[in-house]
C-alpha atoms as a PDB file:
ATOM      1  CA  UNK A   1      22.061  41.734  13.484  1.00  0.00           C
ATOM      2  CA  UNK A   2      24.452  39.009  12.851  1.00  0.00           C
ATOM      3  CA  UNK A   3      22.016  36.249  15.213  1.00  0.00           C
ATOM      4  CA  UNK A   4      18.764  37.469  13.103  1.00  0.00           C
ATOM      5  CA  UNK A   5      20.770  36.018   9.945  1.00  0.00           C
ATOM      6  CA  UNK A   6      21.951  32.737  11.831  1.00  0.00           C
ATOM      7  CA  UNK A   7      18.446  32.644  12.895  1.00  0.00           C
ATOM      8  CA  UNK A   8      16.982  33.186   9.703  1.00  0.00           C
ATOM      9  CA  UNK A   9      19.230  31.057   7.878  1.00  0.00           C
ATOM     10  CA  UNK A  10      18.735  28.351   9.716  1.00  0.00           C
ATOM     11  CA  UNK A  11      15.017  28.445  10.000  1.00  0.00           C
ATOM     12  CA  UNK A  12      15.148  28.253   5.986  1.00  0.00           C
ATOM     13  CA  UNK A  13      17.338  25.121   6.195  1.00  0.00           C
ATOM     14  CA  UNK A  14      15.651  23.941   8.185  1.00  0.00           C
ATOM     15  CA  UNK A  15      12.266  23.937   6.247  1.00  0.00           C
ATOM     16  CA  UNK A  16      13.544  23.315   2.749  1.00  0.00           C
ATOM     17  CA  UNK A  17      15.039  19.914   4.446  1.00  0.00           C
ATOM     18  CA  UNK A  18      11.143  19.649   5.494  1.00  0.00           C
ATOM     19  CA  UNK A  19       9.928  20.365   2.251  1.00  0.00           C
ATOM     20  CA  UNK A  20      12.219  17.918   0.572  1.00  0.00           C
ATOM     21  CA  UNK A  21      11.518  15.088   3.227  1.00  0.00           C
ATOM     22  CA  UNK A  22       7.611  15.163   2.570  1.00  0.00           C
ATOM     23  CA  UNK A  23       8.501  14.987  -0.986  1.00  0.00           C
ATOM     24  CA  UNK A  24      10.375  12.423  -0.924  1.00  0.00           C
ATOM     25  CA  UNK A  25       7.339  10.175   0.937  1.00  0.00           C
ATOM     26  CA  UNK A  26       4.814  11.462  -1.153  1.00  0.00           C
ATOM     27  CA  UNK A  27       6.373  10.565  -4.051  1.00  0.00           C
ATOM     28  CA  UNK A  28       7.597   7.309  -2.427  1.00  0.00           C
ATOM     29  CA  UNK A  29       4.151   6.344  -1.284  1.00  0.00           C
ATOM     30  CA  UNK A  30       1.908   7.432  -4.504  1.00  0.00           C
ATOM     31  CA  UNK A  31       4.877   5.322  -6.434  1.00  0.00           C
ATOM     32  CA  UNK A  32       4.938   1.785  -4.137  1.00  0.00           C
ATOM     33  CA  UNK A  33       1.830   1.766  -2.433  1.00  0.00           C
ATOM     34  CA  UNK A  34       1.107   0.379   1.241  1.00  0.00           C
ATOM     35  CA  UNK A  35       1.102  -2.983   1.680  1.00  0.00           C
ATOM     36  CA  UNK A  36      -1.205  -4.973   3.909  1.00  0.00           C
ATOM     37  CA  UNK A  37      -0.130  -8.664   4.479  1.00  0.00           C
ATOM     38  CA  UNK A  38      -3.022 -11.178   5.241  1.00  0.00           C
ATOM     39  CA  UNK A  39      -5.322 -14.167   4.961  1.00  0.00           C
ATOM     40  CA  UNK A  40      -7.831 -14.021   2.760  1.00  0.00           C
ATOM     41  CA  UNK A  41     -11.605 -14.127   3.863  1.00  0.00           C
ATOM     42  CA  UNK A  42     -13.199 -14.034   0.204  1.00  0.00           C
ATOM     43  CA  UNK A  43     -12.200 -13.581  -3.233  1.00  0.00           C
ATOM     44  CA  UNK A  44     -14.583 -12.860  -5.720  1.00  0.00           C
ATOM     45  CA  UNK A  45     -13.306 -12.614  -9.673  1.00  0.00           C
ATOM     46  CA  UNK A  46     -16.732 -11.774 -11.014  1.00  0.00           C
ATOM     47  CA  UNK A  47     -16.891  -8.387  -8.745  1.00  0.00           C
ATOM     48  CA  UNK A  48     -13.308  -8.108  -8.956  1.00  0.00           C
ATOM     49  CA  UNK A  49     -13.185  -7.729  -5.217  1.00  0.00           C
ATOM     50  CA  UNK A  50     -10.489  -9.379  -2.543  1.00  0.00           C
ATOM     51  CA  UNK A  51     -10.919  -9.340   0.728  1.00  0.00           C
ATOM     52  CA  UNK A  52      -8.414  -9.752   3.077  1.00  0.00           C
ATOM     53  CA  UNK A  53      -8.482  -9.920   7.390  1.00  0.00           C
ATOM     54  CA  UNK A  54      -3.937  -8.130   8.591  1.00  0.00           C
ATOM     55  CA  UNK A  55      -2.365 -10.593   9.780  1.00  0.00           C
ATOM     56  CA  UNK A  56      -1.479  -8.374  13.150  1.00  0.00           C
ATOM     57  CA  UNK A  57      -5.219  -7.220  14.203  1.00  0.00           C
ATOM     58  CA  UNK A  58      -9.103  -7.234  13.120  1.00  0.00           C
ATOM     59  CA  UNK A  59      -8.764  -4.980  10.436  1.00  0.00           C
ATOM     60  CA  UNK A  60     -10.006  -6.073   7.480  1.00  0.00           C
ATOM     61  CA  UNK A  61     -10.228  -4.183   3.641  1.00  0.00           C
ATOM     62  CA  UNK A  62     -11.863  -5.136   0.695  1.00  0.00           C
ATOM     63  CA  UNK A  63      -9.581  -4.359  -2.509  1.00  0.00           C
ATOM     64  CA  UNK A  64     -11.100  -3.779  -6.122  1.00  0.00           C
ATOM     65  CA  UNK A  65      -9.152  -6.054  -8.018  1.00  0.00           C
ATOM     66  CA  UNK A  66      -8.527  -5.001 -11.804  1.00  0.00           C
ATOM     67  CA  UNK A  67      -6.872  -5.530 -15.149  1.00  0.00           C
ATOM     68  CA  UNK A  68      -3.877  -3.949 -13.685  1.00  0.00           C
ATOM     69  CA  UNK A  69      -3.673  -5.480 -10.714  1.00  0.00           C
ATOM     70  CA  UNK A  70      -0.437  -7.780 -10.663  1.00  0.00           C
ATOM     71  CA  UNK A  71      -0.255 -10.715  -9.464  1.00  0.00           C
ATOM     72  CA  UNK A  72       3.220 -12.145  -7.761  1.00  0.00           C
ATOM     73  CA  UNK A  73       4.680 -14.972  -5.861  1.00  0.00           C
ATOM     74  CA  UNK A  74       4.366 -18.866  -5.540  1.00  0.00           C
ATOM     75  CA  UNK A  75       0.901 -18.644  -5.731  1.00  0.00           C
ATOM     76  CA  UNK A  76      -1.845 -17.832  -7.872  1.00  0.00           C
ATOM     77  CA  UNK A  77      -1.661 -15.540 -11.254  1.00  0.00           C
ATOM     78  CA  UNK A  78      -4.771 -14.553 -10.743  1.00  0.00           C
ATOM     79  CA  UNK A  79      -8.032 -12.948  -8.795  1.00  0.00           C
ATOM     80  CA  UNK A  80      -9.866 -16.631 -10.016  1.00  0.00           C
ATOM     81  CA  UNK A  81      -7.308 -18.744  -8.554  1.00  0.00           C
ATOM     82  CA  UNK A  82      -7.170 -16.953  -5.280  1.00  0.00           C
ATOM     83  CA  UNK A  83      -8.763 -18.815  -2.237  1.00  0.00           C
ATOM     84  CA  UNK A  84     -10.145 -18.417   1.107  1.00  0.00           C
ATOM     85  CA  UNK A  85      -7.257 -19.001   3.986  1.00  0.00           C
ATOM     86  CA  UNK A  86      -4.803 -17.674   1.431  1.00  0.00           C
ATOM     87  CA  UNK A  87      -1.909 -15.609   2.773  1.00  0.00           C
ATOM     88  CA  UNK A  88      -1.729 -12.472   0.913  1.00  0.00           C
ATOM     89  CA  UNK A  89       0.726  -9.030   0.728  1.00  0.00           C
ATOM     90  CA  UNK A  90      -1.829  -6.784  -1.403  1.00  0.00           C
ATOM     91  CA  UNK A  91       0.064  -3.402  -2.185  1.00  0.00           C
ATOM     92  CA  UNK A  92      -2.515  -0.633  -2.294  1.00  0.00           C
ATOM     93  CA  UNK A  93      -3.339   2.393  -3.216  1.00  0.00           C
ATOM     94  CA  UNK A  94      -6.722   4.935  -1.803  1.00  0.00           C
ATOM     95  CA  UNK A  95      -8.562   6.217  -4.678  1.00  0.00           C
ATOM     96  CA  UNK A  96     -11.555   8.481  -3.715  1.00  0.00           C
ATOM     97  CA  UNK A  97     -13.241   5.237  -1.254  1.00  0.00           C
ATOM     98  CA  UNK A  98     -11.798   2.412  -2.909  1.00  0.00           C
ATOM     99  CA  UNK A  99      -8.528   0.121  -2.068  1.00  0.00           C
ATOM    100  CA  UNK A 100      -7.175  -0.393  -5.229  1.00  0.00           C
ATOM    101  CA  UNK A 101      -4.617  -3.782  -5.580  1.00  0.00           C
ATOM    102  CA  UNK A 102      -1.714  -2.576  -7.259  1.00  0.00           C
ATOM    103  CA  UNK A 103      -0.211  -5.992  -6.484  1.00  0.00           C
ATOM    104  CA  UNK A 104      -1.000  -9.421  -5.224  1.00  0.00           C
ATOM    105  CA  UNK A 105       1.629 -11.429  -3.510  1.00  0.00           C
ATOM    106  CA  UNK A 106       0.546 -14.983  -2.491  1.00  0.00           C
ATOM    107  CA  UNK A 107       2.956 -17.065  -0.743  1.00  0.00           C
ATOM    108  CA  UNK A 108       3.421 -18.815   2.680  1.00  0.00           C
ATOM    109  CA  UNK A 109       2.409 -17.382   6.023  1.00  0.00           C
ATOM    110  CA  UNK A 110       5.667 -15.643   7.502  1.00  0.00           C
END
């Protein structure tokens, strides 16, 4: 009887610490976004739409670019002055099909 508590117990521990954990990264990840550091391959301020080629492999997104997009670094201050070759850190977030730029970060090439 006394193992079936321990057992028991532990098992809730054990997934409340689980529970908590994904929380934490949801929360964490809906909050900051993901970044993606790159170079740019086209920037279009008319469309509102960045593109930008990881600097670590082929991948490549296109980012809607909006009035709340932000716009950091040594760099540009905004979508217009962005240009091709640029290095970028866009910080993103997925909503329904779209990349949305949270933030722009322009600066050199690390």
């Amino acid at each position: 009887m006394r193992h079936r508590f321990h057992c028991r117990t532990f098992v809730l521990l054990v997934s409340v610490f689980l529970a908590m954990a994904w929380a934490d990264a949801v929360t964490a990840h809906a909050q900051g976004g993901t970044d993606f550091p790159g170079t740019v391959l086209a920037a279009d301020a008319a469309a509102g739409k960045l593109t930008v080629k990881k600097d670590d492999g082929g991948t490549r997104f296109t980012f809607v670019v909006n009035e709340k997009t932000q716009f950091a670094g040594d760099g540009p201050k905004s979508l217009a002055g962005v240009k091709k070759g640029d290095h970028v850190i866009v910080t993103y977030t997925v909503n329904g099909t779209q990349y949305v730029a949270q933030k722009v970060t322009s600066g050199s090439k690390p």
